[in-house]
Every structure is written in C-alpha cells, then in structure tokens.
N, C-alpha and C. Protein backbone atom coordinates (compact mmCIF):
# COMPACT_ATOMS: atom_id res chain seq x y z
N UNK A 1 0.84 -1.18 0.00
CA UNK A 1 0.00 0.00 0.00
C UNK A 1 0.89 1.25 0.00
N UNK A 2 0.53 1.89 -0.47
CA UNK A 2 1.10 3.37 -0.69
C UNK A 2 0.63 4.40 -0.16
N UNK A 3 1.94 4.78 0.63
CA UNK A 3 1.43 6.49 1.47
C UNK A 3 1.68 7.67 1.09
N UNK A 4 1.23 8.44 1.18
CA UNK A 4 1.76 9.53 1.04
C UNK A 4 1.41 10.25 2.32
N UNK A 5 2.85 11.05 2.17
CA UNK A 5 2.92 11.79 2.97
C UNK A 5 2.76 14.24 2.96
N UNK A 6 2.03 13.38 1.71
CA UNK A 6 1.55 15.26 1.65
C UNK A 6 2.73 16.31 1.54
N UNK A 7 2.73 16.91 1.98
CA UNK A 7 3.71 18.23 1.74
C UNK A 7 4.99 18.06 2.82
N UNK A 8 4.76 17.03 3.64
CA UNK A 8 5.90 16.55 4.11
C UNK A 8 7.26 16.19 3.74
N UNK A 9 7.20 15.19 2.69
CA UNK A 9 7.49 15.03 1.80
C UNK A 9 8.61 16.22 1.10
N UNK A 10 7.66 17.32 0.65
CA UNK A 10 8.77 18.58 -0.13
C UNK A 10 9.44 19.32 0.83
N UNK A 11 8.75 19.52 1.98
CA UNK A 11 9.50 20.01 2.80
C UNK A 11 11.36 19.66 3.57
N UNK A 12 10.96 18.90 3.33
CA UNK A 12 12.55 17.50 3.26
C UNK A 12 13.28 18.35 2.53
N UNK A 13 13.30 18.58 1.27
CA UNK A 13 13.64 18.70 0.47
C UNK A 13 14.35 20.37 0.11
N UNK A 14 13.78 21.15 0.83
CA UNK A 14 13.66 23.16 0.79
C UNK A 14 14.50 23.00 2.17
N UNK A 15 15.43 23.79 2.13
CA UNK A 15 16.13 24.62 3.14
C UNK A 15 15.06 25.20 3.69
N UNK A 16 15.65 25.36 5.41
CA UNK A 16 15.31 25.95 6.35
C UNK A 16 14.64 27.34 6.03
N UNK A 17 15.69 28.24 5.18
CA UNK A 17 15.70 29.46 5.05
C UNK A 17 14.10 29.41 3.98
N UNK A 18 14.56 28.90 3.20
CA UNK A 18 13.04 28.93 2.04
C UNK A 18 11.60 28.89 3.27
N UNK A 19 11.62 27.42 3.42
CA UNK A 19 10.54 27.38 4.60
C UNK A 19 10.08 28.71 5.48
N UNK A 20 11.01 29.57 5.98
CA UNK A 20 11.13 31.03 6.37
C UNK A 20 10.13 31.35 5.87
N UNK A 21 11.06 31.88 4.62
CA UNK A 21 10.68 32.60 3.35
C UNK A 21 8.97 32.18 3.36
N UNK A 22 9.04 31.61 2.56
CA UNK A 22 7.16 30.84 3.03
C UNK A 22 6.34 31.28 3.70
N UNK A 23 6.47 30.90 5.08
CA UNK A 23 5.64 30.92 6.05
C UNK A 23 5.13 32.63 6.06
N UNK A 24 6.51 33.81 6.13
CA UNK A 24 6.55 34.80 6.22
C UNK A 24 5.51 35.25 5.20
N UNK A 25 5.40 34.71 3.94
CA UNK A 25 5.09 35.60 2.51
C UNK A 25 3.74 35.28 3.01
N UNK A 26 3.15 34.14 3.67
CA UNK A 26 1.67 33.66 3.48
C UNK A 26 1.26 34.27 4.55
N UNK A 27 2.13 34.90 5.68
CA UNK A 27 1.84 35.59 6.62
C UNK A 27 1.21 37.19 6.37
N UNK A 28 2.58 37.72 5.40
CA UNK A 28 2.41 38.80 4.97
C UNK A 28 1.18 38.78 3.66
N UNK A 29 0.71 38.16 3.20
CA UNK A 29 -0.41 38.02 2.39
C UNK A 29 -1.82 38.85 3.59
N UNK A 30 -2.25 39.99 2.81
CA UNK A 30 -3.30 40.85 3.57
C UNK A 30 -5.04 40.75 2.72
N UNK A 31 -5.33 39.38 3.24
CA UNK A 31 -6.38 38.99 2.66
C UNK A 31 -7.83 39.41 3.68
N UNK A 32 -7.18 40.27 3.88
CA UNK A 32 -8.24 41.40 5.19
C UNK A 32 -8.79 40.95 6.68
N UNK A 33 -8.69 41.67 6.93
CA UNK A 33 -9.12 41.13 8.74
C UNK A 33 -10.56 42.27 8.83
N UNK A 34 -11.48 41.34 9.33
CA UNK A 34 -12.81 42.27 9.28
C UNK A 34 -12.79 43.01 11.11
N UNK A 35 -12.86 44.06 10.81
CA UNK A 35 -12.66 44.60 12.20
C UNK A 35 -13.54 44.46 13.37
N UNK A 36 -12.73 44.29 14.48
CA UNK A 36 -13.56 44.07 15.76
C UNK A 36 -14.79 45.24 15.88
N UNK A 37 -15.81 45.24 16.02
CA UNK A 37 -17.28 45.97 16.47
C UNK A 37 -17.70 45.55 17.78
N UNK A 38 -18.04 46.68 18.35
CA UNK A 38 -18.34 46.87 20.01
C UNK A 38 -19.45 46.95 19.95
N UNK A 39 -20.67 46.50 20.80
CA UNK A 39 -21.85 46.66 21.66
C UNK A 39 -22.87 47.95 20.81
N UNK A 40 -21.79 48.98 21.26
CA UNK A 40 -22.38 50.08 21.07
C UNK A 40 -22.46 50.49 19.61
N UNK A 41 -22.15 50.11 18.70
CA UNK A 41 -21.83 49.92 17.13
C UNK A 41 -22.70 49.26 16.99
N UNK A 42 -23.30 48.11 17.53
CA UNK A 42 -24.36 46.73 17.04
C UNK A 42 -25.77 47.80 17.25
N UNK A 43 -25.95 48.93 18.42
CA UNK A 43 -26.63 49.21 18.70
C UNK A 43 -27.57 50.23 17.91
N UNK A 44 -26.39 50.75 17.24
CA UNK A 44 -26.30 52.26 16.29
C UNK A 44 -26.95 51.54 14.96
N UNK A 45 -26.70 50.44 14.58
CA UNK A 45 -26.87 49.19 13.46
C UNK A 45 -28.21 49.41 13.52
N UNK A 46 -28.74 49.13 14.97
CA UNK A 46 -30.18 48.49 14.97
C UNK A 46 -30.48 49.78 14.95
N UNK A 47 -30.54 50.87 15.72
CA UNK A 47 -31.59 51.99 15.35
C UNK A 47 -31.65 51.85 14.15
N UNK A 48 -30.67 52.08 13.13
CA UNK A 48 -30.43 52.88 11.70
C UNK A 48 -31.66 51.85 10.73
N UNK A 49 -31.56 50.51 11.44
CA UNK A 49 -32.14 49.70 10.20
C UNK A 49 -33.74 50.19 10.83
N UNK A 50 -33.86 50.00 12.16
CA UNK A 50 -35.47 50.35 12.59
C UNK A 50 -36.32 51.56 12.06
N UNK A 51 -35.16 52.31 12.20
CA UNK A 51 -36.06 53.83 11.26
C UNK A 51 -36.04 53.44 9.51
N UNK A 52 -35.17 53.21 9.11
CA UNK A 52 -34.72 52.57 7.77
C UNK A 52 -36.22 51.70 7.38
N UNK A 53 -36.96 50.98 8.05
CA UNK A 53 -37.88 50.32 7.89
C UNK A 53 -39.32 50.46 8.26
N UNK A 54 -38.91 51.82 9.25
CA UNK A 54 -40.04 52.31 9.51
C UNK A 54 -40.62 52.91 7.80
N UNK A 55 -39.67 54.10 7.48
CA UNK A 55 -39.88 54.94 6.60
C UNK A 55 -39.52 54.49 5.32
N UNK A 56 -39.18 53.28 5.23
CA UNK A 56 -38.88 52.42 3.82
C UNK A 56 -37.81 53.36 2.98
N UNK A 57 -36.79 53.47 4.29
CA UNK A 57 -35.31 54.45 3.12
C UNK A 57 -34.50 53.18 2.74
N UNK A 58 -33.72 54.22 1.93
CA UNK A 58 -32.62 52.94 1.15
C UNK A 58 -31.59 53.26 2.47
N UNK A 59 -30.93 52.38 2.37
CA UNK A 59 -29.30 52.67 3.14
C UNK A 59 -28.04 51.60 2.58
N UNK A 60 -27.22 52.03 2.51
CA UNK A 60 -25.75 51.30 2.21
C UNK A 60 -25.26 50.97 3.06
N UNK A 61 -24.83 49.26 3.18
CA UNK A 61 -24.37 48.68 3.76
C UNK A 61 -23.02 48.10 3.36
N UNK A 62 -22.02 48.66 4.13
CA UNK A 62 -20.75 48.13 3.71
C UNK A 62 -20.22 46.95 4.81
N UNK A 63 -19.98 45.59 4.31
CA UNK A 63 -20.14 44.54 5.03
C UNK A 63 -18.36 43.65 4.62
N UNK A 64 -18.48 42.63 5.23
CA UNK A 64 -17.12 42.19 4.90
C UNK A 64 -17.60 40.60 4.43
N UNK A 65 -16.78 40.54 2.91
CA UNK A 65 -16.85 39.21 2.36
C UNK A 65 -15.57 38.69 1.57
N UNK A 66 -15.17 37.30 2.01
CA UNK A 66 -14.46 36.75 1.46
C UNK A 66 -13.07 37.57 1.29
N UNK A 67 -12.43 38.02 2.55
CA UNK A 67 -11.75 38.58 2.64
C UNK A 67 -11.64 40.13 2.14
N UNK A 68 -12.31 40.93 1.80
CA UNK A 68 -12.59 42.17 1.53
C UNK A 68 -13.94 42.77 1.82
N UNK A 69 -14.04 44.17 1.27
CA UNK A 69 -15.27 45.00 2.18
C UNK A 69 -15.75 44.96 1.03
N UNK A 70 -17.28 45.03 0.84
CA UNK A 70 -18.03 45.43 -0.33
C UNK A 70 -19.40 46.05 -0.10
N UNK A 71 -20.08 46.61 -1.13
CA UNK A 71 -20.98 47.57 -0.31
C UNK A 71 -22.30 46.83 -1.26
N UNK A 72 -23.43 47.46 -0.67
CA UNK A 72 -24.72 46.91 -1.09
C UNK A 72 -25.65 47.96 -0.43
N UNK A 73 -26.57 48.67 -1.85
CA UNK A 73 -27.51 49.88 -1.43
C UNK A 73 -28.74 48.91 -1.70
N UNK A 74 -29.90 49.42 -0.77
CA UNK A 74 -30.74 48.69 -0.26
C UNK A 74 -31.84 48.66 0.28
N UNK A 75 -33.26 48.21 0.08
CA UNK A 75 -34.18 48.38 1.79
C UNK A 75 -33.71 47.55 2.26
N UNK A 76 -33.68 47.38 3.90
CA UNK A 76 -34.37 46.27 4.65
C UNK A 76 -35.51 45.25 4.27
N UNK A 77 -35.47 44.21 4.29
CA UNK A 77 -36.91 43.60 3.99
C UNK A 77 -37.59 42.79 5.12
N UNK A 78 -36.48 42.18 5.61
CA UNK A 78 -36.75 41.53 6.48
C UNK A 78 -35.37 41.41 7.79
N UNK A 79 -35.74 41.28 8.93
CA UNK A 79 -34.56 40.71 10.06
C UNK A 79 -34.95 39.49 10.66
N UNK A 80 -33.86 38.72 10.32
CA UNK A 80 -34.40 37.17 11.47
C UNK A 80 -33.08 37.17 12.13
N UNK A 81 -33.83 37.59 13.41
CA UNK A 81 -33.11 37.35 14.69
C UNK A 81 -32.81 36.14 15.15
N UNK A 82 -32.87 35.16 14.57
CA UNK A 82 -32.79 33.98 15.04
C UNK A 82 -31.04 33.48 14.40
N UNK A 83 -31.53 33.72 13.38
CA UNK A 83 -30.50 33.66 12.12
C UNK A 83 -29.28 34.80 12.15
N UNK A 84 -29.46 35.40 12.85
CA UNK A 84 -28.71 37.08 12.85
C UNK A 84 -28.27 37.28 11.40
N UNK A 85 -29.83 37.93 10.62
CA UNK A 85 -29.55 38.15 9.03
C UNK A 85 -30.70 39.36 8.99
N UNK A 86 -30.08 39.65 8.04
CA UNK A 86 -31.06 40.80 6.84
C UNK A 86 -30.73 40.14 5.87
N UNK A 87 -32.15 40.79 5.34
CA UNK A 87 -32.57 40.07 4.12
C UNK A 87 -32.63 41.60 3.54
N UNK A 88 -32.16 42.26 2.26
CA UNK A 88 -32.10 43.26 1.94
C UNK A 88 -32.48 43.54 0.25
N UNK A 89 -33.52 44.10 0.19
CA UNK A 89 -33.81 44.00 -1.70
C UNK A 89 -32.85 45.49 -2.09
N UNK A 90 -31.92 45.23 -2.92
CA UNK A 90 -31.59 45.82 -3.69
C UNK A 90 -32.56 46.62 -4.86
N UNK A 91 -31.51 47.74 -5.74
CA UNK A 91 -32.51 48.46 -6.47
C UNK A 91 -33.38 46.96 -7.56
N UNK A 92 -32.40 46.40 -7.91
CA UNK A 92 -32.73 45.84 -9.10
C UNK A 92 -34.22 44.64 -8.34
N UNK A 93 -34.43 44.73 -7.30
CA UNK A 93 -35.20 43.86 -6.48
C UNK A 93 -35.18 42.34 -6.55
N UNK A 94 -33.47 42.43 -6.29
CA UNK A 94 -33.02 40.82 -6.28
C UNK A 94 -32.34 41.12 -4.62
N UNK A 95 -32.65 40.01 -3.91
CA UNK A 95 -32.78 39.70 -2.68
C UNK A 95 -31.42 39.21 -2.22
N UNK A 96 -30.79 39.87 -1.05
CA UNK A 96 -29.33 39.44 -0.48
C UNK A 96 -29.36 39.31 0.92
N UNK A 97 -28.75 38.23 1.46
CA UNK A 97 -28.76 37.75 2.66
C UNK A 97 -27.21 38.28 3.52
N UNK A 98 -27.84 39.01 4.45
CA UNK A 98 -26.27 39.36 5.08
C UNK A 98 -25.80 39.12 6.52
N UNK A 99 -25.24 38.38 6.93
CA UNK A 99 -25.46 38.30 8.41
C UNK A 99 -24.93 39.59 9.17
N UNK A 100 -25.08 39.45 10.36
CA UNK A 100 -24.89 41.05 11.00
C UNK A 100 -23.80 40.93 11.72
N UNK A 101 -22.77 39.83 11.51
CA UNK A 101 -21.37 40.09 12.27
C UNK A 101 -20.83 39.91 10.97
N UNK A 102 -21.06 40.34 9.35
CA UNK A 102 -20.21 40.37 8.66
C UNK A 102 -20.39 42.49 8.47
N UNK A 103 -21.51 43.10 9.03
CA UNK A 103 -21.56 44.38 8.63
C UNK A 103 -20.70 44.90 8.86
N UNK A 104 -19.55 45.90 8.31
CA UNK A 104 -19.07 46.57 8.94
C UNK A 104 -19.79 48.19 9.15
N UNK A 105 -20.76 48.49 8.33
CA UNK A 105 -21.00 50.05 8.86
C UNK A 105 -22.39 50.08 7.51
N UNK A 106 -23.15 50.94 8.64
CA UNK A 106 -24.24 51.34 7.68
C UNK A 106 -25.07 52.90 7.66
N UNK A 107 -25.18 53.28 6.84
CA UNK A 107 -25.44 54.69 6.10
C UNK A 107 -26.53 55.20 5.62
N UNK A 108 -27.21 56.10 5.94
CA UNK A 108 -28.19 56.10 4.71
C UNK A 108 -28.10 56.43 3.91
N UNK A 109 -28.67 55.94 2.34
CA UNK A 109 -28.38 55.95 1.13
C UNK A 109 -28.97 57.58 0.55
C-alpha cells in the first residue's frame, strides 16, 4: 500500500531558510481582517435599520466578504433574529442575505 505523505514530503527537500521565506510571505499576504465591532456599534446598526424600515429608506451597507469589504444599497426587507440576518432588496429587487457580524458600517443611502 502506498502512502503519502503530503507536503511533508517537499518540505525535506527546501532549506530551512526557504521554509522562512514561506511561512513569512503567506503571513504577509493581507487577505483582510474584518474589524472588531463593540456593543455600542451593534446598537447604532439596529436603530439605523429600525427607522430605515419604519420609513422604507434605502441605506448602504458596507459589510465584509471573502476577505474584503463590499458595499450593497438597499431596503431592509426583512430581520431574522434567530438567524442574525437581513434580508435586503436591492434596487434591481433581487434579494441578499447578510449576516450582522459580517456588517461593517451602515449609512443612509
């Protein structure tokens, strides 16, 4: 039977120094860190969307995905608290799901 041993294997093989090299570059790779949000930020969130839905405004939501920030203008449509999501119709009235520890900041549009 035949093993393998994965990247073990090449590593044998690369100097110490390379291995360095490596670890460092994948370290230094800035594939974004979504920033810590406090209490009082979650709180500011919820007014903004409650009036936002009272009065059916748009607002922009700049949220964090897949390693970067991206934005999305919007109503509210729905909140499930259960789920910690908005459900948000865009202009084009195609429907996006966002959870609320990926938001980073929201605006009105």
């Amino acid at each position: 039977m035949i093993r393998d041993r994965g990247t073990i294997k090449w590593t044998a093989m690369m100097l110490p120094e390379h291995v360095k090299m490596l670890r460092d570059h994948q370290d230094g790779l800035d594939y974004g860190r979504k920033p810590e949000l406090d209490e009082q930020k979650y709180e500011e969130f919820n007014e903004t969307i409650c009036v936002a839905m009272e009065e059916n405004q748009t607002l922009m939501f700049t949220y964090f995905e897949k390693g970067r920030s991206a934005e999305l203008k919007g109503q509210v449509h729905y909140v499930d608290e259960f789920k910690k999501e908005l459900r948000v119709m865009d202009e084009a009235d195609k429907m996006h799901i966002l959870r609320v520890t990926d938001i980073m900041d929201i605006v009105y549009a």
